[in-house]
Protein backbone atom coordinates (compact mmCIF):
# COMPACT_ATOMS: atom_id res chain seq x y z
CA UNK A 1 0.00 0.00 0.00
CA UNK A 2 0.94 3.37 -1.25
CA UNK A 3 1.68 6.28 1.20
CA UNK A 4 -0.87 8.38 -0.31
CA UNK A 5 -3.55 5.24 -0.18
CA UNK A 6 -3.15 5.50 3.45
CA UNK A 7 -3.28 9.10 3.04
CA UNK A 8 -6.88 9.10 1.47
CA UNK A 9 -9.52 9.08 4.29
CA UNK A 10 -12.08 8.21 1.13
CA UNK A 11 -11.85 7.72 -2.29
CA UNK A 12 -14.33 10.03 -3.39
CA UNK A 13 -13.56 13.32 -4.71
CA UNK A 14 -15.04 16.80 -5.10
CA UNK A 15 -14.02 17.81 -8.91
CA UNK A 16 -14.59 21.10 -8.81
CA UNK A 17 -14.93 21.59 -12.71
CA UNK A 18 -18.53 21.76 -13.21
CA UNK A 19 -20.08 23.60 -10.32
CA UNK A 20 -23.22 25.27 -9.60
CA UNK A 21 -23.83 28.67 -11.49
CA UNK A 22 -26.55 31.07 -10.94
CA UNK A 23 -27.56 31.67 -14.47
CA UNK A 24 -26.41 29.45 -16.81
CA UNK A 25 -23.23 31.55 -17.18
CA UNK A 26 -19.61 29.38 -16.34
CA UNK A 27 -18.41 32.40 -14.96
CA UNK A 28 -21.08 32.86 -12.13
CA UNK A 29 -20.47 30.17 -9.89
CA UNK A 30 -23.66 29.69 -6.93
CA UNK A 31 -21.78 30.06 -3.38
CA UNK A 32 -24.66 29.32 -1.90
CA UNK A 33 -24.98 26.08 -3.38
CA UNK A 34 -21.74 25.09 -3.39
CA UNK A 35 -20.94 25.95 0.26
CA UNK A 36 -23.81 23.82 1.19
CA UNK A 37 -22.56 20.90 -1.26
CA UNK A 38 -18.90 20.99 0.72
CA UNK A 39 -20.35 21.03 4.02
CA UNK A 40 -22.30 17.78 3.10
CA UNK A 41 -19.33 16.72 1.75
CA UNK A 42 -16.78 17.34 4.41
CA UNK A 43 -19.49 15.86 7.55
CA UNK A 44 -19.30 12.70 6.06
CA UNK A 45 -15.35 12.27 6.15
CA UNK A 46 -14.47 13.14 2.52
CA UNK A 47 -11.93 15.66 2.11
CA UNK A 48 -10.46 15.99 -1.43
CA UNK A 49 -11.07 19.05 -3.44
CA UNK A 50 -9.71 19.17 -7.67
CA UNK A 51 -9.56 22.65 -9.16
CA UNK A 52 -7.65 23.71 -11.69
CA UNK A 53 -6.76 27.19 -13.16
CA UNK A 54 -8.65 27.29 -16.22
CA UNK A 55 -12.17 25.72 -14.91
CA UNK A 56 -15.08 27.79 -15.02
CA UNK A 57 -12.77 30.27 -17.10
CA UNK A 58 -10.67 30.81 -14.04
CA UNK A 59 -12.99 31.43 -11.68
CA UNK A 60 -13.07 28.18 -9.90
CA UNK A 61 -10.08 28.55 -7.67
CA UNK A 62 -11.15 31.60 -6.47
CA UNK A 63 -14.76 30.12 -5.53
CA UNK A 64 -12.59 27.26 -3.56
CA UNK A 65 -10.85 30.04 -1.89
CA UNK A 66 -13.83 31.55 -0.61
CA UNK A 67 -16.40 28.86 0.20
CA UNK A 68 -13.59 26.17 1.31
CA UNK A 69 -10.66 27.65 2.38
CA UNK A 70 -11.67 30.69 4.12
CA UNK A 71 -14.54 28.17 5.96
CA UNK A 72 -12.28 25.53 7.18
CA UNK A 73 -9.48 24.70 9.07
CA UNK A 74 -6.68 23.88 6.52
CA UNK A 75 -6.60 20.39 8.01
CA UNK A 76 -9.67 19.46 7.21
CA UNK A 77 -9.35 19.46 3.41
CA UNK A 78 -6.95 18.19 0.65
CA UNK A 79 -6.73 20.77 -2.04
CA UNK A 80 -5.23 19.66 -5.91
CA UNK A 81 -4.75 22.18 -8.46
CA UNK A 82 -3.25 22.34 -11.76
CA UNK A 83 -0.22 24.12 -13.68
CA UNK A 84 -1.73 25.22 -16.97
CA UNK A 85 1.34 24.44 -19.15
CA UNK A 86 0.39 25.12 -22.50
CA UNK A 87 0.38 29.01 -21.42
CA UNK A 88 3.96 28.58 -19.95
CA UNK A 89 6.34 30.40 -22.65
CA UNK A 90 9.57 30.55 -20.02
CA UNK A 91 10.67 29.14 -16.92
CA UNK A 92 9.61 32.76 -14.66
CA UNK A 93 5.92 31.31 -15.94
CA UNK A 94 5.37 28.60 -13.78
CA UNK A 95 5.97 30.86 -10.63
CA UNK A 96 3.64 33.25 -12.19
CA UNK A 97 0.87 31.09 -12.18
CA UNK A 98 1.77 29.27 -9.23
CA UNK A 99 1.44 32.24 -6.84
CA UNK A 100 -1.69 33.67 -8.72
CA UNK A 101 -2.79 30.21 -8.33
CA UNK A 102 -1.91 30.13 -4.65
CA UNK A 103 -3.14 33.78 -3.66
CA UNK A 104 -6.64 32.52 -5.69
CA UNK A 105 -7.01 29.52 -3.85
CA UNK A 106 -6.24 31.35 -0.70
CA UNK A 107 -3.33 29.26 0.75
CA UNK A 108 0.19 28.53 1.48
CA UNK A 109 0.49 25.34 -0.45
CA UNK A 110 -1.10 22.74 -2.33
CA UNK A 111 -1.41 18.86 -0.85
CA UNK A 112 -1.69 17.88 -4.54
CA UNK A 113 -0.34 19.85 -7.64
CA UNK A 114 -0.20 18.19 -11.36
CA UNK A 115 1.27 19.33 -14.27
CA UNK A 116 -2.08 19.63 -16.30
CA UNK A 117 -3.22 17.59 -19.31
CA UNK A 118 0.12 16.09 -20.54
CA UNK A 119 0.23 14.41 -24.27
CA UNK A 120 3.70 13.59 -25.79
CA UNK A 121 4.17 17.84 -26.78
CA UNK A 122 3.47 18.61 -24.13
CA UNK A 123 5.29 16.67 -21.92
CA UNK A 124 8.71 17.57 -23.57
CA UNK A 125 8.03 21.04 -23.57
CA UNK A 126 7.25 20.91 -19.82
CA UNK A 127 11.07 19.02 -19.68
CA UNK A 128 12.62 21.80 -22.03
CA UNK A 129 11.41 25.13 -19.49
CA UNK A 130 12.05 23.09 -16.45
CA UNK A 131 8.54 22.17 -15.57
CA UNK A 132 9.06 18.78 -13.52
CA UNK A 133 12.30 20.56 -11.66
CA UNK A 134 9.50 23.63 -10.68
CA UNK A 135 7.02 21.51 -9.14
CA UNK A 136 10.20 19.77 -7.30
CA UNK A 137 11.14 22.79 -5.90
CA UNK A 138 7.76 23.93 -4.64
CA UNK A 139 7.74 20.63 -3.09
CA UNK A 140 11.21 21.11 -1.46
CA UNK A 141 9.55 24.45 -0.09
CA UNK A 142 6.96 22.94 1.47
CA UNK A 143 4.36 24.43 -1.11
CA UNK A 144 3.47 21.05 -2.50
CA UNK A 145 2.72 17.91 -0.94
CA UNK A 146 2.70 15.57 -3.74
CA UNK A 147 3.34 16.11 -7.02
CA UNK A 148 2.25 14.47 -10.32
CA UNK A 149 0.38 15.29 -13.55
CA UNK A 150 -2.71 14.68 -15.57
CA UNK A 151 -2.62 12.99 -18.36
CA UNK A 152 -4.34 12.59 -21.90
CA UNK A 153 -2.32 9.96 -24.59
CA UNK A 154 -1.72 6.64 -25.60
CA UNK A 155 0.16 4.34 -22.95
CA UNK A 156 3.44 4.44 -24.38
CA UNK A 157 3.78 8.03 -24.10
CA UNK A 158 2.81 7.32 -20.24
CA UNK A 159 5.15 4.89 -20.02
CA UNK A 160 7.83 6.97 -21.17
CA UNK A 161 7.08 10.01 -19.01
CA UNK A 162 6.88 7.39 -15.68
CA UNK A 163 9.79 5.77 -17.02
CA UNK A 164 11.89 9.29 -17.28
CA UNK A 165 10.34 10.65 -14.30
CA UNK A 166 10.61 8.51 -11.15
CA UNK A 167 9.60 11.66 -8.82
CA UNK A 168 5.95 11.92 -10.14
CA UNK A 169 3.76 10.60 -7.52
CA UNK A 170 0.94 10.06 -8.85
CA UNK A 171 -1.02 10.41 -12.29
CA UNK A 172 -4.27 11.08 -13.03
CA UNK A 173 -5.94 9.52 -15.73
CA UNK A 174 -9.25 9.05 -17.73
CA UNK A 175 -10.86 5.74 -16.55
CA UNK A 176 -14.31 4.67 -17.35
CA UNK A 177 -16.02 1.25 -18.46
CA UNK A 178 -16.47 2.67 -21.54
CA UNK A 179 -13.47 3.74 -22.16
CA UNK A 180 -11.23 1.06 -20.55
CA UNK A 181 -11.07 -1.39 -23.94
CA UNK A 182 -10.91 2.16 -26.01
CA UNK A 183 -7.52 2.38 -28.53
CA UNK A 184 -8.41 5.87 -28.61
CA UNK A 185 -8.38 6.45 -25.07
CA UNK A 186 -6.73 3.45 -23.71
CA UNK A 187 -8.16 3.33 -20.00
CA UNK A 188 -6.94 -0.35 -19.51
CA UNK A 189 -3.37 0.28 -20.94
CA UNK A 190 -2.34 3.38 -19.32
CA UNK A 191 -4.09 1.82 -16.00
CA UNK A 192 -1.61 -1.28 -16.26
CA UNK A 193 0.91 0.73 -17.07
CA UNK A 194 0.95 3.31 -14.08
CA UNK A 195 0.53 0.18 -12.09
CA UNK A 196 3.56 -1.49 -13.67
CA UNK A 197 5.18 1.52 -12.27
CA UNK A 198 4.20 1.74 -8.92
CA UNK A 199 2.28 4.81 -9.48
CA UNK A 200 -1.02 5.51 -7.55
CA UNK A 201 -3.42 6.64 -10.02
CA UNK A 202 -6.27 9.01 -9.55
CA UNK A 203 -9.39 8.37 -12.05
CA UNK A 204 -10.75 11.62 -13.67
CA UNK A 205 -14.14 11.60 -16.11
CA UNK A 206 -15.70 7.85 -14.54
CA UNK A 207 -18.93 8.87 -15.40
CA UNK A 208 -17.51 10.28 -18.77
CA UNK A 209 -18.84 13.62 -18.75
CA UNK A 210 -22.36 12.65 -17.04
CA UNK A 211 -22.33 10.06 -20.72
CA UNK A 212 -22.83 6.83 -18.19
CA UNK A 213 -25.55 8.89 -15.50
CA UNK A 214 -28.03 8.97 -18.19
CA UNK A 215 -28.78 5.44 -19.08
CA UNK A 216 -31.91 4.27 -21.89
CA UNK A 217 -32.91 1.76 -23.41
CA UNK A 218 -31.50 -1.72 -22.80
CA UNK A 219 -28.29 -0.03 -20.70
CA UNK A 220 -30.76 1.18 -18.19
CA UNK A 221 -32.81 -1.95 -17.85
CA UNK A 222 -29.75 -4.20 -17.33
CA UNK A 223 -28.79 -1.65 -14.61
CA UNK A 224 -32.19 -1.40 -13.22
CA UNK A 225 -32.65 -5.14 -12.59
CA UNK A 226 -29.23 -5.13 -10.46
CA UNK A 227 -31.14 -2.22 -7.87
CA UNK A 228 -33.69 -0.02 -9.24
CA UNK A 229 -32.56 2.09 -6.26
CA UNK A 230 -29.05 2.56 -7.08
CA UNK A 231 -27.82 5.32 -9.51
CA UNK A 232 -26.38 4.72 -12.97
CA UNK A 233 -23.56 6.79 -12.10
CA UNK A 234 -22.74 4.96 -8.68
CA UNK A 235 -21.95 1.68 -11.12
CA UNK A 236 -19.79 3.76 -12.89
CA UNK A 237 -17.88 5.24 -10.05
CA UNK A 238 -17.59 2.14 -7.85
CA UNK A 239 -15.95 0.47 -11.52
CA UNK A 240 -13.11 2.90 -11.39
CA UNK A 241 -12.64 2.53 -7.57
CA UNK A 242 -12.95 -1.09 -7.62
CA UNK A 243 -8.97 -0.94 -9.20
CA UNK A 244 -6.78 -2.10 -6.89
CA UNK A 245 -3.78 0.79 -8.15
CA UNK A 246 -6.98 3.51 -7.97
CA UNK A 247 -6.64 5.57 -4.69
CA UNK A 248 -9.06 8.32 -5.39
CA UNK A 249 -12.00 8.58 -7.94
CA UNK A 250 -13.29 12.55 -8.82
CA UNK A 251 -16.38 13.48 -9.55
CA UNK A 252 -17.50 16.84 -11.00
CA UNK A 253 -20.85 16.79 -8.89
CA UNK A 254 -22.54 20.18 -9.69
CA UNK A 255 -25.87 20.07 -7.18
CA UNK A 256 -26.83 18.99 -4.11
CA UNK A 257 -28.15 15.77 -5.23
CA UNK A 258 -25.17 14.12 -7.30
CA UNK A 259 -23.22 14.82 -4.39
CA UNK A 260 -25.72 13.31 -1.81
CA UNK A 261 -25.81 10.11 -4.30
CA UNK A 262 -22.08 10.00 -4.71
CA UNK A 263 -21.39 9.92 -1.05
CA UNK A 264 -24.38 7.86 -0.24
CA UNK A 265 -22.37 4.96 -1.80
CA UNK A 266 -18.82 5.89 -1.36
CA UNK A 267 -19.02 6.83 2.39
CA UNK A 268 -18.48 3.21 3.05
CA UNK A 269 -17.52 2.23 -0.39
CA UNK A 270 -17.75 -1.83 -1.79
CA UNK A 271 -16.10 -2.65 -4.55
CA UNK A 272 -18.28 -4.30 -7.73
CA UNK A 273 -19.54 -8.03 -7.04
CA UNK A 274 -18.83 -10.67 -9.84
CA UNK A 275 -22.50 -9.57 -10.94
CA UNK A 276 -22.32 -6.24 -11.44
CA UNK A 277 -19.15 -6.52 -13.12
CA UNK A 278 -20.93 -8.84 -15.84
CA UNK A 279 -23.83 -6.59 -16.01
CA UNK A 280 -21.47 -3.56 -17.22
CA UNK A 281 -20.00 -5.47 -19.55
CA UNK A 282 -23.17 -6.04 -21.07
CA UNK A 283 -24.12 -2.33 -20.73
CA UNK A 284 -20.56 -1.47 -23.03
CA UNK A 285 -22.18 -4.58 -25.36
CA UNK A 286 -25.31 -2.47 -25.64
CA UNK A 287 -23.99 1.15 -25.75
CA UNK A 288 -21.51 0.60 -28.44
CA UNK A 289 -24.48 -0.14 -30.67
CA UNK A 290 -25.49 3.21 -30.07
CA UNK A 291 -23.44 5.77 -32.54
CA UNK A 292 -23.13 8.77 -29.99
CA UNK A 293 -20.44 11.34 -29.82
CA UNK A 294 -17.63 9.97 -27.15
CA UNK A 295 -17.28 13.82 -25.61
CA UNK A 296 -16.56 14.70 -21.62
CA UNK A 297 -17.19 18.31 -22.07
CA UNK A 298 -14.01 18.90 -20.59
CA UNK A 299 -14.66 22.55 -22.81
CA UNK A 300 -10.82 22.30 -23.98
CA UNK A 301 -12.36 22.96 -27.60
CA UNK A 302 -14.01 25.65 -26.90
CA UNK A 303 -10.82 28.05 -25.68
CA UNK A 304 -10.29 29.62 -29.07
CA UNK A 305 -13.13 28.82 -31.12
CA UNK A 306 -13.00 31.88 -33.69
CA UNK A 307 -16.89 31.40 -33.77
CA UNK A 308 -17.71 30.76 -30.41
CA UNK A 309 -19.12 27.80 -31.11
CA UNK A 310 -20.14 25.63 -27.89
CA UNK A 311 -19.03 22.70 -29.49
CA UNK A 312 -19.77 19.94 -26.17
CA UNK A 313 -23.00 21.51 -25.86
CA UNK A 314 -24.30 20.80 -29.52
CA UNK A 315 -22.37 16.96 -28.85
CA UNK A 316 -25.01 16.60 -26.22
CA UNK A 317 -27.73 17.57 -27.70
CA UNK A 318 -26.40 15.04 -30.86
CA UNK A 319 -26.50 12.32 -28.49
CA UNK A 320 -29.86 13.35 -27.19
CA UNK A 321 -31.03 12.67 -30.55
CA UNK A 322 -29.14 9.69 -31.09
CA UNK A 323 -30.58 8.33 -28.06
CA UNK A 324 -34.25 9.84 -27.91
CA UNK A 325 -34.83 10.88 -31.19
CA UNK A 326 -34.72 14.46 -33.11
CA UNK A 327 -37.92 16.10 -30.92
CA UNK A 328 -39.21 18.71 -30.26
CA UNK A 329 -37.39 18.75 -27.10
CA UNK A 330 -34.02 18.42 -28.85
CA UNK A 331 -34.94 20.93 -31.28
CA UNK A 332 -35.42 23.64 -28.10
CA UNK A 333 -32.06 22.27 -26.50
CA UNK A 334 -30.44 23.26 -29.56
CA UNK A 335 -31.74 26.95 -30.36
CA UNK A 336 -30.80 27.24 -26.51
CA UNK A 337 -27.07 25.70 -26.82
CA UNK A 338 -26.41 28.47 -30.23
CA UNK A 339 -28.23 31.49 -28.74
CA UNK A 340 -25.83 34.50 -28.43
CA UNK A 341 -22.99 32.10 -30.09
CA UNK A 342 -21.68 30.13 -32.74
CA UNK A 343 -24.10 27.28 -34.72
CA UNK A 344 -22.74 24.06 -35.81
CA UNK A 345 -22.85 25.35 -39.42
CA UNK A 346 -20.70 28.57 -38.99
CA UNK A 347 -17.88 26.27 -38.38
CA UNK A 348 -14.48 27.51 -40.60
CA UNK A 349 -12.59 23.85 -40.18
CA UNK A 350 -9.95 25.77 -38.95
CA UNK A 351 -8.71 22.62 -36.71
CA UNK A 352 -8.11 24.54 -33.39
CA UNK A 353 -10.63 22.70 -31.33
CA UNK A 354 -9.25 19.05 -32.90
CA UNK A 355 -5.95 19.65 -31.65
CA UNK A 356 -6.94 20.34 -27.99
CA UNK A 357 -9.31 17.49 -27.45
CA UNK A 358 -8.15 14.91 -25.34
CA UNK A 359 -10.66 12.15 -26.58
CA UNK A 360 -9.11 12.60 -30.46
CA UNK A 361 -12.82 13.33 -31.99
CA UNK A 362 -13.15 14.47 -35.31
CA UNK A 363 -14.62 17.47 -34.17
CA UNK A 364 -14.97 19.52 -37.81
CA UNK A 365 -16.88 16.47 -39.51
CA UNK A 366 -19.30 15.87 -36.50
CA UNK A 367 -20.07 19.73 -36.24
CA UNK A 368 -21.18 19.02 -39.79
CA UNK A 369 -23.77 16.17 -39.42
CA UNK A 370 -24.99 18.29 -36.87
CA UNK A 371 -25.66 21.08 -38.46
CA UNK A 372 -27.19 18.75 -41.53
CA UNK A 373 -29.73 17.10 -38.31
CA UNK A 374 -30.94 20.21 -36.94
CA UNK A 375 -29.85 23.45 -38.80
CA UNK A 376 -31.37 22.59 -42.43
CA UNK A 377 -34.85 21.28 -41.02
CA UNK A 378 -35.29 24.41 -39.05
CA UNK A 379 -33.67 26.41 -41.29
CA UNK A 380 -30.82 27.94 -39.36
C-alpha cells in the first residue's frame, strides 16, 4: 500500500470543474450552493477538493478560496490544483501562475499539484522550461505535498514520461467502463501501465462527462434489474474505484443531489460483485451499438473557437437525438445551446478545437452532421 492510499480518508472526490452557477453563465459560480454541497461533503469524512486554473474560465479557484478555504481549518481538506502548461512560454511562468494560483485559492500550499493535461508535446516542452524541476522545488519548499500530472495519450507516451520521471507521484488519468477497452483512449493500458510503475493513479471523467448517469434503453434496464434504487452513475464510479492501483475517484458533482448520491455509496464504499461486473460489460455490449459522440465536455475545444461555437454543448444535444430521437425537445435544447454564439454550421474547419481534445474526436466532420440534423430542417 501506497503512502498516499493511506493518506486518502475516502476515495471520493469533489471535482470542482462543473459547479453550480446562478444563471447558466460558467463564470457565475452559486456560493450558496456550493458551500452547502462541501459542508455535506466534508461531515461525512471526505476531504479531497480538484480545481484547476482554467475551470469555469478561471474562476473556480477563487470560488474554492472563498467557500472552502476561508470556511475551514486547513486540516480538514486536501486541495489539488493544476499548472496550466500550454500558457507557460519561459521558466519565470510557472511561478507566475503558481502564486496567482496560490493567492486565488487562498493558501500557502497545495497537498496535490499536477502538471495539467500532458500528451507527448506537451510533456517535452514541460522538460525543455524546467517544468518537472518547478514543481520539485515547490515541493522542497513545502508548497506542494505531492506532485504528479494529468494525463491525456496513448500508454506508451505514459510509459515513457513514468519511465523518465521517477519523482511523479501520482497520475491522473481518464478511466471509465467505456473507455477502458478504447484504442483511442486506452483506459486499460495506461491503467496497467501506471501500475507497472508503482504509481497511484487518480481516475478523472468515470462517469464520462455525465455520458454513463443517463442510461436508456436496454443499458438502463440491465442496470435497473441489479437495484432499481441505485444510480447509474454509482456503477460507474464504484468500476473505477474497484482498481486495486486507484486511490481516489473525482467526480464533477454540480448540485446537491449528485453529491448526496455519490457519497451515499462511497461513504463506506464496496467494490463491484462478480455480478455487477458482468452486467457492465453487457451495458458497453449495448452502448456501443449506439453511434453517440464519445465527448466529456471537458470545454478544452471551446478556448479559441474563432466562432464561439459551444461545441460539447451541440455533442449533447447530438446524443440526445441519437438516443431519444430528433424532438421537439431536442430541437429547443439546440436553439438554446447556439443562442448568443456560434451554430454548428458557422464552423471555418480551422482545426483549433481538434488539436486540444483529449478524446481525439473528429470534431470539424461531426459539427457538420450536426448542423445537416438540426440546422437545415429548421432552417438555421
Amino acid at each position: 500500500m501506497s503512502e498516499l492510499t493511506k493518506e486518502m480518508p475516502k476515495k471520493l472526490g469533489f471535482g470542482c470543474m462543473r459547479l453550480p452557477v446562478t444563471d447558466g453563465s460558467t463564470e457565475n459560480i452559486n456560493d450558496a450552493a456550493f458551500c452547502e454541497m462541501i459542508d455535506s461533503y466534508i461531515e461525512q469524512g471526505f476531504k479531497y477538493f480538484d480545481t484547476a486554473y482554467p475551470y469555469h474560465n478561471g474562476r473556480s479557484e477563487e470560488a474554492v478560496g472563498r467557500c472552502l478555504v476561508q470556511r475551514y481549518a486547513r486540516d480538514r481538506f486536501f486541495l489539488a490544483s493544476k499548472m496550466p502548461v500550454w500558457l507557460v512560454k519561459e521558466y519565470a511562468d510557472y511561478g507566475k501562475y503558481f502564486e496567482e494560483q496560490l493567492k486565488k485559492c487562498q493558501v500557502e500550499y497545495f497537498d496535490f499539484y499536477l502538471l495539467h493535461a500532458m500528451n507527448k508535446d506537451r510533456v517535452k516542452e514541460a522538460e525543455n522550461l524546467g517544468g518537472f524541476q518547478f514543481v520539485q522545488s515547490m515541493k522542497a519548499e513545502g508548497k506542494i505535498r505531492h506532485i504528479g500530472f494529468s494525463f491525456h495519450d496513448k500508454a506508451d507516451v505514459l510509459d515513457e514520461i513514468l519511465t523518465n520521471h521517477p519523482e511523479m507521484e501520482f497520475v491522473q488519468l481518464q478511466i471509465n467502463y467505456y473507455d477502458w477497452e478504447s484504442e483511442n483512449v486506452q483506459s486499460r493500458k495506461c491503467y496497467e501501465v501506471a501500475e507497472k510503475h508503482g504509481v497511484p493513479v487518480i481516475v478523472m471523467e468515470p462517469v464520462k462527462g455525465g455520458t454513463l448517469a443517463n442510461m436508456v434503453g436496454e443499458p438502463a434496464r440491465i442496470l435497473s434489474a441489479l437495484d432499481e434504487n441505485a444510480s447509474y452513475a454509482s456503477y460507474a464510479v464504484r468500476y473505477a474505484a474497484s482498481l486495486p492501483n486507484v486511490i481516489l475517484v473525482l467526480s464533477g458533482m454540480s448540485d446537491l443531489k449528485q453529491l448526496q448520491d455519490n457519497t451515499a455509496y462511497m461513504k463506506d464504499f464496496q467494490p463491484l460483485t462478480d455480478k455487477e461486473q458482468q452486467a457492465i460489460g453487457k451495458v458497453v455490449e449495448e452502448l456501443e451499438k449506439l453511434p453517440t459522440i464519445p465527448c466529456t465536455n471537458c470545454r478544452y475545444c471551446v478556448e479559441g473557437c474563432p466562432k464561439k461555437i459551444r461545441i460539447p454543448d451541440i455533442f449533447g444535444v447530438y446524443n440526445m437525438g441519437v438516443q431519444f430521437g430528433v424532438t421537439d425537445v431536442t430541437r429547443g435544447s439546440y436553439r438554446c445551446q447556439i443562442d448568443g454564439s456560434g451554430k454548428a454550421g458557422d464552423c471555418i474547419k480551422c482545426g483549433k478545437c481538434e488539436a486540444q481534445c483529449p478524446q481525439h474526436l473528429e470534431i470539424r466532420k461531426l459539427l457538420e452532421e450536426a448542423a445537416d440534423i438540426y440546422e437545415k430542417e429548421m432552417h438555421l
